[in-house]
Protein backbone atom coordinates (compact mmCIF):
# COMPACT_ATOMS: atom_id res chain seq x y z
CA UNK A 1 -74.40 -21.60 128.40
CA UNK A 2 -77.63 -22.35 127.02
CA UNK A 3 -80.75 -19.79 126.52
CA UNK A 4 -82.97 -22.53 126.72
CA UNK A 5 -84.62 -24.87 129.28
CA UNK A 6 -86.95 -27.62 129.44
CA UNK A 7 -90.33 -27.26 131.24
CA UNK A 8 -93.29 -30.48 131.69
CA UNK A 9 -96.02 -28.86 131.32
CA UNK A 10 -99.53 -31.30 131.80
CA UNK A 11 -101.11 -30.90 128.05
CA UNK A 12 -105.52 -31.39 127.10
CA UNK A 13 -105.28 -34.61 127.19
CA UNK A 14 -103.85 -35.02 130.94
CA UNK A 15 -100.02 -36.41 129.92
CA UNK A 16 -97.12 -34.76 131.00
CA UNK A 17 -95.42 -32.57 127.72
CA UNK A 18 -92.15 -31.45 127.62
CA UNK A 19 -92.17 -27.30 126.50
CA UNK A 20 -88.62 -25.95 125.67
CA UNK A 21 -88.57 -22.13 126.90
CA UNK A 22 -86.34 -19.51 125.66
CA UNK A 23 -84.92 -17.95 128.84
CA UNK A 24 -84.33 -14.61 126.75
CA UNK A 25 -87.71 -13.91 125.59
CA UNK A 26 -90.48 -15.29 128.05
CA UNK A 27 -93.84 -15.35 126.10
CA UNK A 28 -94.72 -11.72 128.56
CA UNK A 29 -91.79 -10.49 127.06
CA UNK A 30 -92.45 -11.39 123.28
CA UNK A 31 -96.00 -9.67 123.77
CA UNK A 32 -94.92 -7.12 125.22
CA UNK A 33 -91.78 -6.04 122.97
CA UNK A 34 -94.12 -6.01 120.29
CA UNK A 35 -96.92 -3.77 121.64
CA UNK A 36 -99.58 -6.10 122.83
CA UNK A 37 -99.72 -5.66 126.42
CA UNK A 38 -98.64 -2.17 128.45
CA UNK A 39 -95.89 -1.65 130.39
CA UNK A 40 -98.01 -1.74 133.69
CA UNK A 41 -99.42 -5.25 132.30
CA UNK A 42 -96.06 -6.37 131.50
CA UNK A 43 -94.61 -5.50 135.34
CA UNK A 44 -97.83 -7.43 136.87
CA UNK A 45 -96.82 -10.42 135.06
CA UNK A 46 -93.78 -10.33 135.95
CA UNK A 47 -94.46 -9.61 139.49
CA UNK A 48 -96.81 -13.21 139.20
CA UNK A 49 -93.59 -14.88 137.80
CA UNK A 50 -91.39 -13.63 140.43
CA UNK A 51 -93.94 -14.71 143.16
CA UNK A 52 -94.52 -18.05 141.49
CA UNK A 53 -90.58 -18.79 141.53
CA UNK A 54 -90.13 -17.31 144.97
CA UNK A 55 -93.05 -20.13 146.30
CA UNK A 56 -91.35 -22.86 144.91
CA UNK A 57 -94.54 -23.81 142.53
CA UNK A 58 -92.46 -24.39 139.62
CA UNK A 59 -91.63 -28.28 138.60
CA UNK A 60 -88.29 -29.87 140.41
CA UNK A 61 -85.75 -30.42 138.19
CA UNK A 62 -83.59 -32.63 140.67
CA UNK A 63 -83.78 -34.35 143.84
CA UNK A 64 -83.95 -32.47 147.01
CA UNK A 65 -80.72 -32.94 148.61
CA UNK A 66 -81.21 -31.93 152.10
CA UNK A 67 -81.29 -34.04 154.65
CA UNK A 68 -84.39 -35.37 156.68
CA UNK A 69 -84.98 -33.24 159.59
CA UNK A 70 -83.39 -34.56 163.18
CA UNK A 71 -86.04 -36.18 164.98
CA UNK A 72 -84.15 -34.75 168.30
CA UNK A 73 -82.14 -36.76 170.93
CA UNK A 74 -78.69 -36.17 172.12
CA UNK A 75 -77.82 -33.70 169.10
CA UNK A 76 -79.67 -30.88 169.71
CA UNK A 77 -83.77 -30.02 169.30
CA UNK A 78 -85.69 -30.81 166.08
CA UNK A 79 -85.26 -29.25 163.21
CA UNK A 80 -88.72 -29.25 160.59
CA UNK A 81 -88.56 -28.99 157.02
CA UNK A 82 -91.04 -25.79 157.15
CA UNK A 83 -90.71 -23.56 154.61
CA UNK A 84 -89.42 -19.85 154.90
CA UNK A 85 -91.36 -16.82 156.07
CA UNK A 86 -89.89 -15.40 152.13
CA UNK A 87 -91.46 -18.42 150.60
CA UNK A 88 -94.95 -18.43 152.24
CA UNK A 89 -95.39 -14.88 151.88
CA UNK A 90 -94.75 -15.33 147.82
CA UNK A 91 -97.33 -18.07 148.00
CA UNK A 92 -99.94 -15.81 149.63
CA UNK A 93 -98.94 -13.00 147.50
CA UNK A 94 -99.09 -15.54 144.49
CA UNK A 95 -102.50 -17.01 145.55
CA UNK A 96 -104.31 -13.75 146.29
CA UNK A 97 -103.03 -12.24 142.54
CA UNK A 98 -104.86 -15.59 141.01
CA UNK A 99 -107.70 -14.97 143.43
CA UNK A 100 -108.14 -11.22 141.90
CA UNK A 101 -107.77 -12.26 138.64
CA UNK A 102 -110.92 -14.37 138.82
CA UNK A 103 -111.65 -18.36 138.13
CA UNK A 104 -112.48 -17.90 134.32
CA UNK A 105 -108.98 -15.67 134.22
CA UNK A 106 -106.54 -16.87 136.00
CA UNK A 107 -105.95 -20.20 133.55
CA UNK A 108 -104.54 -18.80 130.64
CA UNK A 109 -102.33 -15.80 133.38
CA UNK A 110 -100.77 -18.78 134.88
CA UNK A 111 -100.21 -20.85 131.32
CA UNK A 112 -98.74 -18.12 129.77
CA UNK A 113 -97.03 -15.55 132.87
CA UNK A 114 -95.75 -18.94 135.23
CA UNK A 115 -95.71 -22.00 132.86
CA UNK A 116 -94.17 -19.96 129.69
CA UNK A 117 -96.83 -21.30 127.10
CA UNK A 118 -97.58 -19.19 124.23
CA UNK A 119 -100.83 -18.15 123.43
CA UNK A 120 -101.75 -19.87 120.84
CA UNK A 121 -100.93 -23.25 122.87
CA UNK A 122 -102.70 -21.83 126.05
CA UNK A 123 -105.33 -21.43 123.60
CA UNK A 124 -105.57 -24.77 121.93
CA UNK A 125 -105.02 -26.20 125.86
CA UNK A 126 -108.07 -24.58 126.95
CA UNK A 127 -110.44 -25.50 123.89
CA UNK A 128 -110.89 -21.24 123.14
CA UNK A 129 -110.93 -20.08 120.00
CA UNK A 130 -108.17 -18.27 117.86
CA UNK A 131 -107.10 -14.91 119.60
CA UNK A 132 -109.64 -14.82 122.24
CA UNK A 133 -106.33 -15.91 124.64
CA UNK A 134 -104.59 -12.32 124.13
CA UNK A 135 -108.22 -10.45 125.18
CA UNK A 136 -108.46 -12.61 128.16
CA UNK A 137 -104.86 -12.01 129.27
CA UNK A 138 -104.48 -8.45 129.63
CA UNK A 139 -107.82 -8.37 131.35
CA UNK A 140 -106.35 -10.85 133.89
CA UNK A 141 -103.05 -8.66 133.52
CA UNK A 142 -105.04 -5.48 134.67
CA UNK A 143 -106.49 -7.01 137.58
CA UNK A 144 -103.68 -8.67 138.38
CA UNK A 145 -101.77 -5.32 138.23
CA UNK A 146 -104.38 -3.63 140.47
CA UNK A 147 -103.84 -6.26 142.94
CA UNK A 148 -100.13 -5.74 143.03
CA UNK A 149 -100.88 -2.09 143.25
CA UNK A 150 -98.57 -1.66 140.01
CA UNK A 151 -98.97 2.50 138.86
């Protein structure tokens, strides 16, 4: 088994780039292990993630598989290809942490916490200057973590 995946992650310039991500240490983690970001900050994150993965906002690897929904008839009533009450609440939850974290915040939480970008790329992605990203994050972190209601 690998500890490695491939993400497409849309670059500066607009194109699609391919990101491998070590599925061991997330970027969160590798901040976090080494003492930039607090527990509490670290759980928010990870909260986002988890909501982010639970919505289904992530890129598709594959094809959907399932079938087209019956159109009814002579088989039984029509079935819709709605998503779950788990998946819409993750969404809300997921758009409302974003919301909190503010429009001038919430780019570089969802580059580094959903799309597994280091900082320094996050940074160069976003035109900011060197280190300004990690200042930025764990201010989005803390509101992010007051909006999850993380102690």
């Amino acid at each position: 088994m690998t500890n490695h995946v491939e993400h497409y992650v849309e670059g500066p310039d607009g194109r699609s780039q391919r990101v491998q991500v070590h599925l061991g240490e997330s970027p969160l983690a590798w901040l976090h292990a080494r003492g930039h970001i607090s527990q509490r900050q670290y759980a928010a994150g990870d909260k986002l993630r988890e909501d982010w993965e639970r919505a289904g906002l992530g890129p598709r690897v594959t094809m959907r598989w399932d079938g087209a929904p019956r159109t009814g008839g002579r088989r039984g009533p029509a079935l819709t290809a709605e998503p779950g009450h788990a998946r819409l609440s993750a969404r809300a939850r997921f758009d409302g942490a974003l919301a909190a974290a503010g429009p001038g915040l919430s780019d570089i939480l969802w580059r580094v916490v959903c799309a597994g970008e280091g900082l320094g790329a996050a940074e160069k992605a976003l035109g900011w200057p060197v280190r300004a990203g990690k200042l930025v994050l764990t201010m989005a972190l803390d509101r992010v973590a007051g909006w999850y209601r993380v102690p």
